[in-house]
C-alpha atoms as a PDB file:
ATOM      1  CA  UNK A   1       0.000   0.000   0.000  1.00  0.00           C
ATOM      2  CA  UNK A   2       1.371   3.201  -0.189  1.00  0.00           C
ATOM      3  CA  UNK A   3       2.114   5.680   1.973  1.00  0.00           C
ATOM      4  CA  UNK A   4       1.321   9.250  -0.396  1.00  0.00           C
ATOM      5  CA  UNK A   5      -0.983  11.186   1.200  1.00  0.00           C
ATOM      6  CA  UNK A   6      -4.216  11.911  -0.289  1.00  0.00           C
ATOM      7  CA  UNK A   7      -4.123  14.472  -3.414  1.00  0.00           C
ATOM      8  CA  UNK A   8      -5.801  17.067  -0.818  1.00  0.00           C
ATOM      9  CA  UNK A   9      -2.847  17.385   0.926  1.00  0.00           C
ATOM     10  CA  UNK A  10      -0.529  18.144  -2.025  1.00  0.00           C
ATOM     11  CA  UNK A  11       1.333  14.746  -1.527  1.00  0.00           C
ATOM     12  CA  UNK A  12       2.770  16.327   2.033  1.00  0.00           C
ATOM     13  CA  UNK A  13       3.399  14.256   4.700  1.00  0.00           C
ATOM     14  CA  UNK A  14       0.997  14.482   8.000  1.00  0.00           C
ATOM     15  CA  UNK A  15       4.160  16.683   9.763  1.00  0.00           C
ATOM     16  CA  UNK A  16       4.631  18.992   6.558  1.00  0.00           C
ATOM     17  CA  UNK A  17       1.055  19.609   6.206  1.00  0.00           C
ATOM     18  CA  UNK A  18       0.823  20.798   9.672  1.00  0.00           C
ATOM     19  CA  UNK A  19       3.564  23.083   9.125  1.00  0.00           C
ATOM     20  CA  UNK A  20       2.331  24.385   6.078  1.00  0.00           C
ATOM     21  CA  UNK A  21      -1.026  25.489   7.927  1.00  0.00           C
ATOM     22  CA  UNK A  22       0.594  26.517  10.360  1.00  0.00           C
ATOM     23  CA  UNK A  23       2.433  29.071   8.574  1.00  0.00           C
ATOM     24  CA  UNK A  24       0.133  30.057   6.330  1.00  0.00           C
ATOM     25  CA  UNK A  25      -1.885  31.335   9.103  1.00  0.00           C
ATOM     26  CA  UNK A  26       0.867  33.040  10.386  1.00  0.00           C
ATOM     27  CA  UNK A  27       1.440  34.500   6.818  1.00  0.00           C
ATOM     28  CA  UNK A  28      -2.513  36.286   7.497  1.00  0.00           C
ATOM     29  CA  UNK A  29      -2.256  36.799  10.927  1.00  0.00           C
ATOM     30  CA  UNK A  30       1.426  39.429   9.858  1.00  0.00           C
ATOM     31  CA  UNK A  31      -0.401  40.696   7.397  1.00  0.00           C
ATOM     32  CA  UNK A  32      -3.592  41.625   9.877  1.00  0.00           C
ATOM     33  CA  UNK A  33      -1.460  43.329  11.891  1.00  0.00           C
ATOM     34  CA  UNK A  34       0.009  45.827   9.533  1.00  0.00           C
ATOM     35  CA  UNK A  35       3.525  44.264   8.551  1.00  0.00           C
ATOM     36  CA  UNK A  36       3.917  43.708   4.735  1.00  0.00           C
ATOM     37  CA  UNK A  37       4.662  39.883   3.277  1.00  0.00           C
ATOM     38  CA  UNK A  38       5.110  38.912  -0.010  1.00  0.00           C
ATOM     39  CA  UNK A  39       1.995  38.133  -2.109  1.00  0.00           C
ATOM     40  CA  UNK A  40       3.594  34.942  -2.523  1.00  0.00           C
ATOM     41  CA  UNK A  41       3.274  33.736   0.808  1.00  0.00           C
ATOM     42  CA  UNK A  42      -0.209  34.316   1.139  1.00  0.00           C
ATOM     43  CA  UNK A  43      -1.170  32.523  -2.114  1.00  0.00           C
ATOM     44  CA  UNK A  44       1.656  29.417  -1.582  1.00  0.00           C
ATOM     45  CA  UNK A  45      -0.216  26.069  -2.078  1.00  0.00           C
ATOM     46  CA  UNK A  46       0.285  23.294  -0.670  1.00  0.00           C
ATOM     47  CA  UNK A  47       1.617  22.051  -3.917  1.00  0.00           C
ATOM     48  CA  UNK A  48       3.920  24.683  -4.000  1.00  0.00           C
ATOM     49  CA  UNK A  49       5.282  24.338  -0.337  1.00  0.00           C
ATOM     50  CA  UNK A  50       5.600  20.691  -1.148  1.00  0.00           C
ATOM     51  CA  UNK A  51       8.043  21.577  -4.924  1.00  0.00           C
ATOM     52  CA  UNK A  52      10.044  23.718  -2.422  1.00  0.00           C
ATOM     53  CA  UNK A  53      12.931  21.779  -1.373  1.00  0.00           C
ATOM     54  CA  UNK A  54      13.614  24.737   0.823  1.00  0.00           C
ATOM     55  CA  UNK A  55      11.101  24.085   2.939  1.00  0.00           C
ATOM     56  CA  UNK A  56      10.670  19.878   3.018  1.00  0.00           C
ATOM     57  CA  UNK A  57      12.792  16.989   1.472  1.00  0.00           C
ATOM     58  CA  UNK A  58      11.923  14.349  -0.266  1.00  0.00           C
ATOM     59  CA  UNK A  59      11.057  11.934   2.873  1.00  0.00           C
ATOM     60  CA  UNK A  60       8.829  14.600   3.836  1.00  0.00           C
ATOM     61  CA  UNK A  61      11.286  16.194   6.461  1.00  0.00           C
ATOM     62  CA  UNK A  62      10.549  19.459   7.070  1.00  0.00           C
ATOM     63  CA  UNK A  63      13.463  22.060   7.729  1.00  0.00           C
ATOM     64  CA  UNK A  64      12.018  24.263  10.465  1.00  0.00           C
ATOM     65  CA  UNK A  65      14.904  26.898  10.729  1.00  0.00           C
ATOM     66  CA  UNK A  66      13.771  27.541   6.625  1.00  0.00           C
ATOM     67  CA  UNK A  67      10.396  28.832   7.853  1.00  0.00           C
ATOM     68  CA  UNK A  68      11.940  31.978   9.878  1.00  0.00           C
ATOM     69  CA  UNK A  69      10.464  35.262   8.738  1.00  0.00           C
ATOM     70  CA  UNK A  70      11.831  38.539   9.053  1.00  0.00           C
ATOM     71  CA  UNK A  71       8.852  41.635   7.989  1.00  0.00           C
ATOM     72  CA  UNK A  72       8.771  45.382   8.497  1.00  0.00           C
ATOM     73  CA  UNK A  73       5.398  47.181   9.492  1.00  0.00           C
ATOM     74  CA  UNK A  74       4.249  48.676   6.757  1.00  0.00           C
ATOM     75  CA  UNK A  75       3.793  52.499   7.900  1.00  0.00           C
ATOM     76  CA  UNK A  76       6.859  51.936  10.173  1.00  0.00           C
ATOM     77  CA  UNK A  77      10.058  50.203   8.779  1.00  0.00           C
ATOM     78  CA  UNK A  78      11.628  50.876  12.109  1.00  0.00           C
ATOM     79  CA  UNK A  79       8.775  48.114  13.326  1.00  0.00           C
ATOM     80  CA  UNK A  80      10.093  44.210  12.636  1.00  0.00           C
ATOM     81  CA  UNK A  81       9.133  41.329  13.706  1.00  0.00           C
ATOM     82  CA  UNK A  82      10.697  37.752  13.748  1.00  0.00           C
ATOM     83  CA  UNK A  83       8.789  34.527  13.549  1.00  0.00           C
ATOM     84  CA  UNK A  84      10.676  31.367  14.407  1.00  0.00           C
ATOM     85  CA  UNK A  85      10.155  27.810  13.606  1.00  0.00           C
ATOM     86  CA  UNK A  86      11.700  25.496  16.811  1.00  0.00           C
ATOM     87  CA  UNK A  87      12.806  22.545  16.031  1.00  0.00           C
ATOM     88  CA  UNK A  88      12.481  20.900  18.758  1.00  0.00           C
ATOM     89  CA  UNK A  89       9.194  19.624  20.237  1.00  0.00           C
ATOM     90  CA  UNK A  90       9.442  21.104  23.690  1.00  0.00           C
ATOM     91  CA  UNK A  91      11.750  23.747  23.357  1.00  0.00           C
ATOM     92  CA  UNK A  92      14.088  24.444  26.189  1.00  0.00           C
ATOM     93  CA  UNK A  93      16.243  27.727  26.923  1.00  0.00           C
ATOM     94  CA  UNK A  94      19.132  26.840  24.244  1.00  0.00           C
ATOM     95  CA  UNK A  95      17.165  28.100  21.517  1.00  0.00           C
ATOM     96  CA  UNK A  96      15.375  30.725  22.991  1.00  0.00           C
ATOM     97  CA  UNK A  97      19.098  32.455  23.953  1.00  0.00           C
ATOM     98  CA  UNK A  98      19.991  32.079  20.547  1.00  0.00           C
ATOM     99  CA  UNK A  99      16.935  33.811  19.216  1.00  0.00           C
ATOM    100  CA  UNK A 100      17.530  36.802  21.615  1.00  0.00           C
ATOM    101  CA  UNK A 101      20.873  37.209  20.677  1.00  0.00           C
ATOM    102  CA  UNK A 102      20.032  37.177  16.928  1.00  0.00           C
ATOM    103  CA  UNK A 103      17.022  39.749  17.888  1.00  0.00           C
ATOM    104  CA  UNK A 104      19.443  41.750  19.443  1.00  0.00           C
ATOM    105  CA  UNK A 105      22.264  41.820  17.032  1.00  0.00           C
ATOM    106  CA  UNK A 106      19.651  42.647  14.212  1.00  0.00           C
ATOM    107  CA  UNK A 107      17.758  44.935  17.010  1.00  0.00           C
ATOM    108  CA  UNK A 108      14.527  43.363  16.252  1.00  0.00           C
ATOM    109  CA  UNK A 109      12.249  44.515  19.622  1.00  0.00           C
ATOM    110  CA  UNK A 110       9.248  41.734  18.857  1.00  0.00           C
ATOM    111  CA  UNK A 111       9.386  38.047  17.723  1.00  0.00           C
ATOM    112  CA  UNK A 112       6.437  34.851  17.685  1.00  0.00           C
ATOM    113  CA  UNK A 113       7.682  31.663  18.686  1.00  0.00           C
ATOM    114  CA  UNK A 114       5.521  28.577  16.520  1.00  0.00           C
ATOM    115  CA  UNK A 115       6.279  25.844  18.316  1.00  0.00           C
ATOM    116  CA  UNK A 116       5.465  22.288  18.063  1.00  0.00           C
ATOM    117  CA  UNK A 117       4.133  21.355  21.531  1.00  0.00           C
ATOM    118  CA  UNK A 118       5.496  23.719  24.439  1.00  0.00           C
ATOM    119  CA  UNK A 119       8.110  25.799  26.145  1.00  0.00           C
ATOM    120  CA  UNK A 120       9.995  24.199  29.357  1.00  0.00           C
ATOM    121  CA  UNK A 121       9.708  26.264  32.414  1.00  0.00           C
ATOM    122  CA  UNK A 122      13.253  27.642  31.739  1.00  0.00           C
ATOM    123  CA  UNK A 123      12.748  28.384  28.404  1.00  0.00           C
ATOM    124  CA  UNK A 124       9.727  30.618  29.790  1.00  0.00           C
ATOM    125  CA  UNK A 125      11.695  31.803  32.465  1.00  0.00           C
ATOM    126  CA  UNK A 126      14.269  33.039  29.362  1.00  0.00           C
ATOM    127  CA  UNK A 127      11.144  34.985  27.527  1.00  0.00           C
ATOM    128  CA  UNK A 128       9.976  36.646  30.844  1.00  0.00           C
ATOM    129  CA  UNK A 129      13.552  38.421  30.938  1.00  0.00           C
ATOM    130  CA  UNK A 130      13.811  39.361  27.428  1.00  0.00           C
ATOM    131  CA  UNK A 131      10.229  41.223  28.626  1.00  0.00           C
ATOM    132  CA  UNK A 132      11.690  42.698  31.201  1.00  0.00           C
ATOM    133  CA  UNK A 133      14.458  44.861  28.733  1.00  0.00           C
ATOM    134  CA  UNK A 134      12.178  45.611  26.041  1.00  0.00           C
ATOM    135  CA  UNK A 135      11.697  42.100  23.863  1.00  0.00           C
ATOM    136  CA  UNK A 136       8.213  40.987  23.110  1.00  0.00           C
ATOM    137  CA  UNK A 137       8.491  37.337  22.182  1.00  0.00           C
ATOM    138  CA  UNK A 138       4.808  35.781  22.091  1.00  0.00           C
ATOM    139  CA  UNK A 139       4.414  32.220  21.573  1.00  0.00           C
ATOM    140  CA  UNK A 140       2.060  29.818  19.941  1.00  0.00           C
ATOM    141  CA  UNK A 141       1.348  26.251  19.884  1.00  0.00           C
ATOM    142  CA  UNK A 142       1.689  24.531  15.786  1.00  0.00           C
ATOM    143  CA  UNK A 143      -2.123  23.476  17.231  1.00  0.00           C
ATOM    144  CA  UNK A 144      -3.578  26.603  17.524  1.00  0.00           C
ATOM    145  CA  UNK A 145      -2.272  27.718  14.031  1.00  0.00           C
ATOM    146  CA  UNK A 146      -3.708  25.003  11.804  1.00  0.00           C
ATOM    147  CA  UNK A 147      -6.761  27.525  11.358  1.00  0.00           C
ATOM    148  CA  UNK A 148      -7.114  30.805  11.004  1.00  0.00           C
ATOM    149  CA  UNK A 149      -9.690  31.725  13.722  1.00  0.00           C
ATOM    150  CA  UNK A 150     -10.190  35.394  12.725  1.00  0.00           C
ATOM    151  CA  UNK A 151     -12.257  33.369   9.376  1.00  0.00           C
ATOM    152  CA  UNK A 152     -14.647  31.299  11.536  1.00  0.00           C
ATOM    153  CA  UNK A 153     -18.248  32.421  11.150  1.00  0.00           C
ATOM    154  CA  UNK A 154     -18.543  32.625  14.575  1.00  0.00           C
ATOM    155  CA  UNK A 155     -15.946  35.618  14.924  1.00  0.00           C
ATOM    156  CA  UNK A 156     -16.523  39.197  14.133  1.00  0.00           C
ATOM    157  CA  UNK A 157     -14.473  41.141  12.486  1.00  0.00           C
ATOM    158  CA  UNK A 158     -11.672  42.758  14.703  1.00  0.00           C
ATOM    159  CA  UNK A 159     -10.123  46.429  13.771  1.00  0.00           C
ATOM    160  CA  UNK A 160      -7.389  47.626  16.068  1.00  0.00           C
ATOM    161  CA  UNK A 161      -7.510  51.222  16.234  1.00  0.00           C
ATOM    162  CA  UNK A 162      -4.676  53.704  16.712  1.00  0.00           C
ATOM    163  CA  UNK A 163      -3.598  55.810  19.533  1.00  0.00           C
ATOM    164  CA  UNK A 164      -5.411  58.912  17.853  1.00  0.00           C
ATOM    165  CA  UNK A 165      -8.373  57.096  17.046  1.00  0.00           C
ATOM    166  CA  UNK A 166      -8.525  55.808  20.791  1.00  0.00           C
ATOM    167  CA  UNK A 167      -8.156  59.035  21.801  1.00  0.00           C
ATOM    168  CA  UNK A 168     -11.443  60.292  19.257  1.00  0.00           C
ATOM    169  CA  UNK A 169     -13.546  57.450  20.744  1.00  0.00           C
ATOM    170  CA  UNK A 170     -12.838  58.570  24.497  1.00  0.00           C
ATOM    171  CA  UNK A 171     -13.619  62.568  23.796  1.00  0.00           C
ATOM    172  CA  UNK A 172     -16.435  61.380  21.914  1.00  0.00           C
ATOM    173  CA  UNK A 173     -18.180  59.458  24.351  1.00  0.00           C
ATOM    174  CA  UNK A 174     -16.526  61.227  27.116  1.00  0.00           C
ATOM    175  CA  UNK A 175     -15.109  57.823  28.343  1.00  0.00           C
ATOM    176  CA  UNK A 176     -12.057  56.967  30.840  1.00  0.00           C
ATOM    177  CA  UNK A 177     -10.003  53.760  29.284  1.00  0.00           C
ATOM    178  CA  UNK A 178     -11.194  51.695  31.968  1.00  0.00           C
ATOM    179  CA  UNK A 179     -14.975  52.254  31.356  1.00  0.00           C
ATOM    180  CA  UNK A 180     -14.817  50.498  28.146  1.00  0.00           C
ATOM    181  CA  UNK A 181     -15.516  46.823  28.399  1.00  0.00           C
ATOM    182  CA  UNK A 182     -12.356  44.878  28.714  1.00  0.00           C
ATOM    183  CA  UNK A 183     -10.342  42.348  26.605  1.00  0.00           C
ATOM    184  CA  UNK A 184      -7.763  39.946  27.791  1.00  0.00           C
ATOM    185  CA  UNK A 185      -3.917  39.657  26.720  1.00  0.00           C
ATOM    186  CA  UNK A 186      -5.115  36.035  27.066  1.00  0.00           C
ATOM    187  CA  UNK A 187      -8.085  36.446  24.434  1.00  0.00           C
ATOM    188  CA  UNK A 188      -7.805  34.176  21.332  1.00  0.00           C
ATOM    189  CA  UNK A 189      -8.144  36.990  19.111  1.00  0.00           C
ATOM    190  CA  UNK A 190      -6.029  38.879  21.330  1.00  0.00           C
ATOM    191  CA  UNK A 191      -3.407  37.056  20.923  1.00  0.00           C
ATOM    192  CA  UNK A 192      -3.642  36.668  17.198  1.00  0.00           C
ATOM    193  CA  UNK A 193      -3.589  40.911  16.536  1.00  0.00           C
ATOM    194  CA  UNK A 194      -0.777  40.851  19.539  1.00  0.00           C
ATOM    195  CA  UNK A 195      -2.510  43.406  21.509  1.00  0.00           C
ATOM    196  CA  UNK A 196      -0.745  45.205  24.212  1.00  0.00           C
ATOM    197  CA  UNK A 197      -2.014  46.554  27.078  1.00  0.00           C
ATOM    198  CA  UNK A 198      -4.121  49.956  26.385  1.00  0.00           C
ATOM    199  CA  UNK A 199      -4.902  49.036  22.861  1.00  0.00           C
ATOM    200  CA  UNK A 200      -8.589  49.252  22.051  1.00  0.00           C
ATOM    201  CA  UNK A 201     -10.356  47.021  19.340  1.00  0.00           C
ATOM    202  CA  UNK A 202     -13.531  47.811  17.471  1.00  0.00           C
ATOM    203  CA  UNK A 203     -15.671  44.545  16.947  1.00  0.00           C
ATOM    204  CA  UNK A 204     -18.194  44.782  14.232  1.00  0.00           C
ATOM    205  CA  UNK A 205     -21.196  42.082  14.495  1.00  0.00           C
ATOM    206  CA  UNK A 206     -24.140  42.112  11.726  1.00  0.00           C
ATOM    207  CA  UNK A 207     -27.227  43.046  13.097  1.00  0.00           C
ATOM    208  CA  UNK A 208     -30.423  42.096  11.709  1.00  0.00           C
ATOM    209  CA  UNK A 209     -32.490  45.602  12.521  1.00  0.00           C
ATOM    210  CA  UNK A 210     -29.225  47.926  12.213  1.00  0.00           C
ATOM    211  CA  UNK A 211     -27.303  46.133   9.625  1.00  0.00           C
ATOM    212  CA  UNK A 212     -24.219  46.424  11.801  1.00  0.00           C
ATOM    213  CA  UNK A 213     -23.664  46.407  15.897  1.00  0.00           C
ATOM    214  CA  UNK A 214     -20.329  48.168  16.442  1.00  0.00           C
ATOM    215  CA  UNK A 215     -18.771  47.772  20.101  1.00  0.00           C
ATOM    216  CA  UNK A 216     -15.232  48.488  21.807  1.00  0.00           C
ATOM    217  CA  UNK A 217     -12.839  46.498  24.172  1.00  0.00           C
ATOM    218  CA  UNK A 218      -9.832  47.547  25.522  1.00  0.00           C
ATOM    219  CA  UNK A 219      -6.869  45.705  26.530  1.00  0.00           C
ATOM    220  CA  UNK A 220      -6.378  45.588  30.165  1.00  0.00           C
ATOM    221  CA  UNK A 221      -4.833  42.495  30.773  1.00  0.00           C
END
């Protein structure tokens, strides 16, 4: 019998596939929040991941440290962001001090971690003090990427507003941060826009009488 996958998966193995979601969603969720990445990364196929020997061999091995991503914001070049592909499957502190010191040779302030199952305690211990001089390093689990969650029907759409926009929504409705209702850091969709702390987020439902309910959340941890 053999072992191709079926035609749906582009003839990837289960582990490539996986990746290839993975970063694809990763690809969208940049792109939502402002950096700029190359048409060709959002329209890659799984065909086309699969012809890339960049990206896995011919046993269906995929080459993690390939997948790295370097993009600028795309109203503020001084604004990069890293995302990194861990080998291994729970990655200890080894790695992690390698990423910082690449983030800080290249002075890249922000970075997302895509790793396969978790972080040991160290490893966490390692992102907590890049926090504490300046170094965002978020983290997700290959899991949580497979789908794009911001696309589920269930979601509404998400808009992150600016500081000056904020600041028009407050004077309008003559509003302290804190009375607007809150989001978490923690928040799925949170998490995907990588909101900080202060950063408010206009949600826009459909509404069957108004056509559209519009509502506000701040981030408050």
């Amino acid at each position: 019998m053999s072992s191709t996958l079926e035609p749906s998966n582009g003839g990837l193995s289960e582990e490539c596939m996986r990746l290839f979601r993975a970063r694809k969603t990763c690809i969208k969720m940049l792109k939502n929040r402002g950096y700029i990445v190359p048409d060709k990364e959002l329209t890659m196929t799984a065909n086309g991941f699969k012809d890339d020997p960049l990206f896995c061999d011919e046993r269906g091995t995929p080459n993690r440290a390939a997948h790295n991503i370097l993009v600028e914001k795309m109203d503020d070049p001084e604004d990069t962001i890293y995302v990194f592909f861990p080998e291994d499957l729970k990655v200890g502190v080894k790695p992690i001090r390698v990423y910082c010191d690449r983030m800080k040779e290249e002075d890249v302030k922000k970075a997302i971690l895509v790793v396969r199952d978790n972080l040991t305690p160290f490893a966490r211990q390692a992102v907590n003090e890049m926090k504490q001089q300046g170094y965002k390093i978020e983290y997700f689990k290959e899991a949580e990427l497979l789908v794009d969650i911001t696309e589920h029907v269930l979601v509404p759409t998400h808009i992150v507003m600016t500081e000056e926009e904020k600041k028009t929504l407050l004077l309008r409705y003559k509003l302290r941060p804190e009375q607007l209702p809150r989001i978490q850091e923690s928040d799925p969709v949170a998490r995907y826009f990588g909101l900080n702390r202060g950063q408010v987020v206009k949600i826009v439902r459909p509404s069957e009488t108004a056509g559209r309910y519009v509502t506000y959340r701040i981030c408050l941890g």
